[in-house]
Protein backbone atom coordinates (compact mmCIF):
# COMPACT_ATOMS: atom_id res chain seq x y z
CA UNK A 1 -55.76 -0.94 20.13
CA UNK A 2 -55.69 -4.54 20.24
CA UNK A 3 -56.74 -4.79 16.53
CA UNK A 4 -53.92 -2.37 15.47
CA UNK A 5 -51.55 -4.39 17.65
CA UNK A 6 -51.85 -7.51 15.93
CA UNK A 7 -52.11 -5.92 12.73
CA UNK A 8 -48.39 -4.23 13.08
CA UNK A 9 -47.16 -8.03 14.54
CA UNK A 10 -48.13 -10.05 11.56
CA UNK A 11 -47.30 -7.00 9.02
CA UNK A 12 -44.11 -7.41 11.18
CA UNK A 13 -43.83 -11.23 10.42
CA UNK A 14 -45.04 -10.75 6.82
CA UNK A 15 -42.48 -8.11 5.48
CA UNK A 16 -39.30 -10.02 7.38
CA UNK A 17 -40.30 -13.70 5.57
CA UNK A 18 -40.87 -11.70 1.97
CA UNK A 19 -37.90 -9.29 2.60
CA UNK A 20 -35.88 -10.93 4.97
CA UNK A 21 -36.02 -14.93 3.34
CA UNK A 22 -38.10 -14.78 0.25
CA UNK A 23 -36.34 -12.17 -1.25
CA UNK A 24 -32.98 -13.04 -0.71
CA UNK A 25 -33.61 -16.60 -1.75
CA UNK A 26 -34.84 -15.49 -5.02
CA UNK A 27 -32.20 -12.98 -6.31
CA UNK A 28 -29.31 -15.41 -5.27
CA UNK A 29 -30.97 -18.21 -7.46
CA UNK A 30 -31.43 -16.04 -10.29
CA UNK A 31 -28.28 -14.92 -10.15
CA UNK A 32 -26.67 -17.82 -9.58
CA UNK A 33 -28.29 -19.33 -12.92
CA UNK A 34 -28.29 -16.47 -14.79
CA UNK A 35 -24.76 -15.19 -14.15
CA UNK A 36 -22.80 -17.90 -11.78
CA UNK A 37 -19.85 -16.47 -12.23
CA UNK A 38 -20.10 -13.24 -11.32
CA UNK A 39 -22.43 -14.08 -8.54
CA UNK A 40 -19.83 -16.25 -7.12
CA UNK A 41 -17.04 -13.39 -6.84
CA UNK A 42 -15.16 -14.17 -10.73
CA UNK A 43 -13.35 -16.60 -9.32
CA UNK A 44 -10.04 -17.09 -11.09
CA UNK A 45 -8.85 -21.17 -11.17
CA UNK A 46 -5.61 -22.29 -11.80
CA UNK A 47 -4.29 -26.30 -11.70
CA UNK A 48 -7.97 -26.99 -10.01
CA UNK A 49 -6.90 -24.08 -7.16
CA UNK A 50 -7.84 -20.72 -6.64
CA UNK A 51 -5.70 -18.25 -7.20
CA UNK A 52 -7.70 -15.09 -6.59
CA UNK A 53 -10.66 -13.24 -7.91
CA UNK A 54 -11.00 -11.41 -10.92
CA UNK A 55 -12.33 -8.41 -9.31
CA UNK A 56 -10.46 -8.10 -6.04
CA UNK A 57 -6.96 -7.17 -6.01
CA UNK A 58 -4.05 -9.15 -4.58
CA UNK A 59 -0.23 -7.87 -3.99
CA UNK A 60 2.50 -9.69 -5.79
CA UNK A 61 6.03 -9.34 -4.68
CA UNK A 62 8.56 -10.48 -6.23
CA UNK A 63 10.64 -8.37 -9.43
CA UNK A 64 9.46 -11.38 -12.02
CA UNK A 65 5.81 -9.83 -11.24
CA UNK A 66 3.50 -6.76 -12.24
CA UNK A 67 2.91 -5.03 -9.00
CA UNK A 68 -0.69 -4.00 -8.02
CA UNK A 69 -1.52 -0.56 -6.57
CA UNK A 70 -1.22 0.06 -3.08
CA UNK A 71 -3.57 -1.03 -0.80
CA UNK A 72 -4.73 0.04 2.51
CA UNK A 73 -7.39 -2.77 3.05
CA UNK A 74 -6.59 -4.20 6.67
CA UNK A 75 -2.99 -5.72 6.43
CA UNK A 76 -3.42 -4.77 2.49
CA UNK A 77 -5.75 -6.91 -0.13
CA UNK A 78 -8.03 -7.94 3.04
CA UNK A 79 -11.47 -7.92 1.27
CA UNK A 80 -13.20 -8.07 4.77
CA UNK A 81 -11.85 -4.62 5.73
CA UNK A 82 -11.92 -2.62 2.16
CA UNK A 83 -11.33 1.16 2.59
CA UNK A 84 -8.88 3.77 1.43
CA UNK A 85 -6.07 4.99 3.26
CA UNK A 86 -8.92 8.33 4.28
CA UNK A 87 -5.75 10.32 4.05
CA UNK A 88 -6.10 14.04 2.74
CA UNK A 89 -3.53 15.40 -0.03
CA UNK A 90 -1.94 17.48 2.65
CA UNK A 91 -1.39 14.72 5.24
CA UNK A 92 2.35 14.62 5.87
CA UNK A 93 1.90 10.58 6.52
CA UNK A 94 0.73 10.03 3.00
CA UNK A 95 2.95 12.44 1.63
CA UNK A 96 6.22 10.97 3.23
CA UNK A 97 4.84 7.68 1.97
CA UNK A 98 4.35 8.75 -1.23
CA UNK A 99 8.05 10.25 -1.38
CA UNK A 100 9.30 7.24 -0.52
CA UNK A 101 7.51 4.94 -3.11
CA UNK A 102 8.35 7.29 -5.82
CA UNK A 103 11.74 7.24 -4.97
CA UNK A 104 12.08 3.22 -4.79
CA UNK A 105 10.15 3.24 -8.33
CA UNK A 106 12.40 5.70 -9.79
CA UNK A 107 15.31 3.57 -8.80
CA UNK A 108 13.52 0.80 -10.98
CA UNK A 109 13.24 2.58 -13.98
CA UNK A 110 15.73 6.29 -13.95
CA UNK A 111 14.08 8.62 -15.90
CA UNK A 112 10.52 7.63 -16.24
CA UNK A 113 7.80 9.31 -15.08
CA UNK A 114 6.10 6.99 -12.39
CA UNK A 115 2.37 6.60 -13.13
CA UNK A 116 0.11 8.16 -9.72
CA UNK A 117 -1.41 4.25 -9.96
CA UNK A 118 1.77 2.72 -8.59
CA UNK A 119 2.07 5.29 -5.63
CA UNK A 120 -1.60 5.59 -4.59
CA UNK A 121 -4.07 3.25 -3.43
CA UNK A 122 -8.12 3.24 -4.36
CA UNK A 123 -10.90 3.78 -2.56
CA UNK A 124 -11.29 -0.19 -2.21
CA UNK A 125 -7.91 -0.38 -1.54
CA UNK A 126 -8.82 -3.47 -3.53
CA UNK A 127 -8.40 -2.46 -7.16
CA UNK A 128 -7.39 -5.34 -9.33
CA UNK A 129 -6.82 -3.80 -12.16
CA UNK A 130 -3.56 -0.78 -13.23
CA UNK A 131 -3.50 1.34 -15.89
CA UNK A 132 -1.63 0.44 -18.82
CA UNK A 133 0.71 3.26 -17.91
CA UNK A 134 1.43 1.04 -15.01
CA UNK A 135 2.06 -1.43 -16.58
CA UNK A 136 4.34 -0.24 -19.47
CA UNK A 137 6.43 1.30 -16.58
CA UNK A 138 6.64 -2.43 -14.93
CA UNK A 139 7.88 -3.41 -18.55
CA UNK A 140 11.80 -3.09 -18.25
CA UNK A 141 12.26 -5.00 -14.62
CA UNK A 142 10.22 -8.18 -15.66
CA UNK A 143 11.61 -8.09 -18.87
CA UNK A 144 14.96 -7.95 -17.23
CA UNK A 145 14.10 -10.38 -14.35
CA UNK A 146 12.43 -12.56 -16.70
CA UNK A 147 15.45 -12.96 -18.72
CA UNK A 148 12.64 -12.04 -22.11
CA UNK A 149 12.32 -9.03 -24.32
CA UNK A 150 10.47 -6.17 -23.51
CA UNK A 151 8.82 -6.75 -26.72
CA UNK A 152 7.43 -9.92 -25.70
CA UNK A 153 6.06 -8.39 -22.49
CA UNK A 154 4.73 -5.88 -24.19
CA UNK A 155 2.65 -7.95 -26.55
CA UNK A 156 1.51 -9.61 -22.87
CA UNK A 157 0.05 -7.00 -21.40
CA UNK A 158 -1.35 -5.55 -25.09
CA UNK A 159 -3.30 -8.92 -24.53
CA UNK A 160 -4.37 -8.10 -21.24
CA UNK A 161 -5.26 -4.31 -21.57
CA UNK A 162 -9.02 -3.94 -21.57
CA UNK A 163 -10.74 -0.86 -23.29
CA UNK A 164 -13.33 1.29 -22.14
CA UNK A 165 -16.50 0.09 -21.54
CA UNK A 166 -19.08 0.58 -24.48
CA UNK A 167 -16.49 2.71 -25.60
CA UNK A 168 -16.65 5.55 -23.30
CA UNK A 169 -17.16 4.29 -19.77
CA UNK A 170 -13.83 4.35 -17.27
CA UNK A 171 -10.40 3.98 -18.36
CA UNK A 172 -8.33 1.35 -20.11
CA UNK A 173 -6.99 -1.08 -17.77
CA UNK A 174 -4.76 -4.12 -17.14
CA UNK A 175 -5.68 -6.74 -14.74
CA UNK A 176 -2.96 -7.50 -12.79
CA UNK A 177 -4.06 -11.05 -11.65
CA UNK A 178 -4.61 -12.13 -15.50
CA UNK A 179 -1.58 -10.73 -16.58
CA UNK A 180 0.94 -12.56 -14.09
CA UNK A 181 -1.04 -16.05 -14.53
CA UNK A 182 -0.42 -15.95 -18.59
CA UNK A 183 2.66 -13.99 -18.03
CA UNK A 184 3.75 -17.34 -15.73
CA UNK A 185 2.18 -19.39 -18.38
CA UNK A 186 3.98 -18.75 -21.56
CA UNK A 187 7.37 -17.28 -19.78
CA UNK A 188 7.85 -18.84 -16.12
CA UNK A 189 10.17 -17.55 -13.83
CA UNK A 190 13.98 -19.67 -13.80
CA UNK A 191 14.58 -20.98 -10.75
């Protein structure tokens, strides 16, 4: 009994240093000198500050700006409490909501169909990314706000929309992030 006892103890000790310290300590150094950017969140820099993350969404207010999609994250965007909304299509809360963001988007841009993006958040509730539908609806009111074509916007977010993976994986997409940083970079806002 004893023998098995002390056995169990130091296979205790022995599996929490390799799994618990060891472990750990190796796959953060690897990735961190193997892929540091991506193992430090794809942070995105601008003027020496950070501005956000490549991969975690952000809201932007503001007409001059391509709006993200909804997020139910905490107070919305809050990376430390990512979740959906867990609402069911027949949930009269997420319905009325729903209304009522259609409604203020239709008032944007009369007579467009308003991509489900804008109107519903991900599972995340941290997506950083719309879909170029999204975007292209966006188009007019920053144009407009903007005081720039909707040509040159267009040629914007052409530069920002990303393919599918290898071709076939997911679904074209527009970083939202990216988009406003160059967006603010080659047409800023008048003040």
């Amino acid at each position: 009994m004893k023998k098995n006892l002390m056995i169990s103890i130091w296979m205790t000790l022995a599996t929490t240093i390799i799994f618990g310290l060891i472990y750990p300590l190796a796959v953060t150094g690897l990735a961190q000198v193997m892929f540091p950017d991506r193992a430090n969140g794809q942070l995105i820099r601008h003027d020496g500050k950070i501005v956000g993350s490549k991969i975690i969404g952000q809201a932007f207010a503001g007409a001059s700006y391509f709006h993200s999609r909804p997020s139910y994250a905490g107070n919305g965007y809050d990376a430390g409490q990512s979740s959906g909304s867990n609402l069911g299509p027949t949930n009269k809360t997420l319905i009325d909501r729903v209304n009522s963001d259609v409604q203020k988007l239709q008032a944007e841009n009369p007579g467009a169909p308003v991509p489900v993006d804008l109107v519903t958040s991900s599972g995340s509730g941290l997506d950083p990314e719309i879909s170029p539908a999204a975007a292209e609806f966006q188009i007019p009111r920053v144009a407009r706000v903007r005081g720039i074509s909707e040509r040159d916007v267009r040629a914007i977010v052409a530069k920002h929309t990303l393919q599918r993976d290898l071709g076939f994986l997911g679904e074209p997409r527009v970083n939202v992030l990216e988009l406003n940083l160059d967006l603010d970079a080659v047409h800023p806002v008048s003040r």
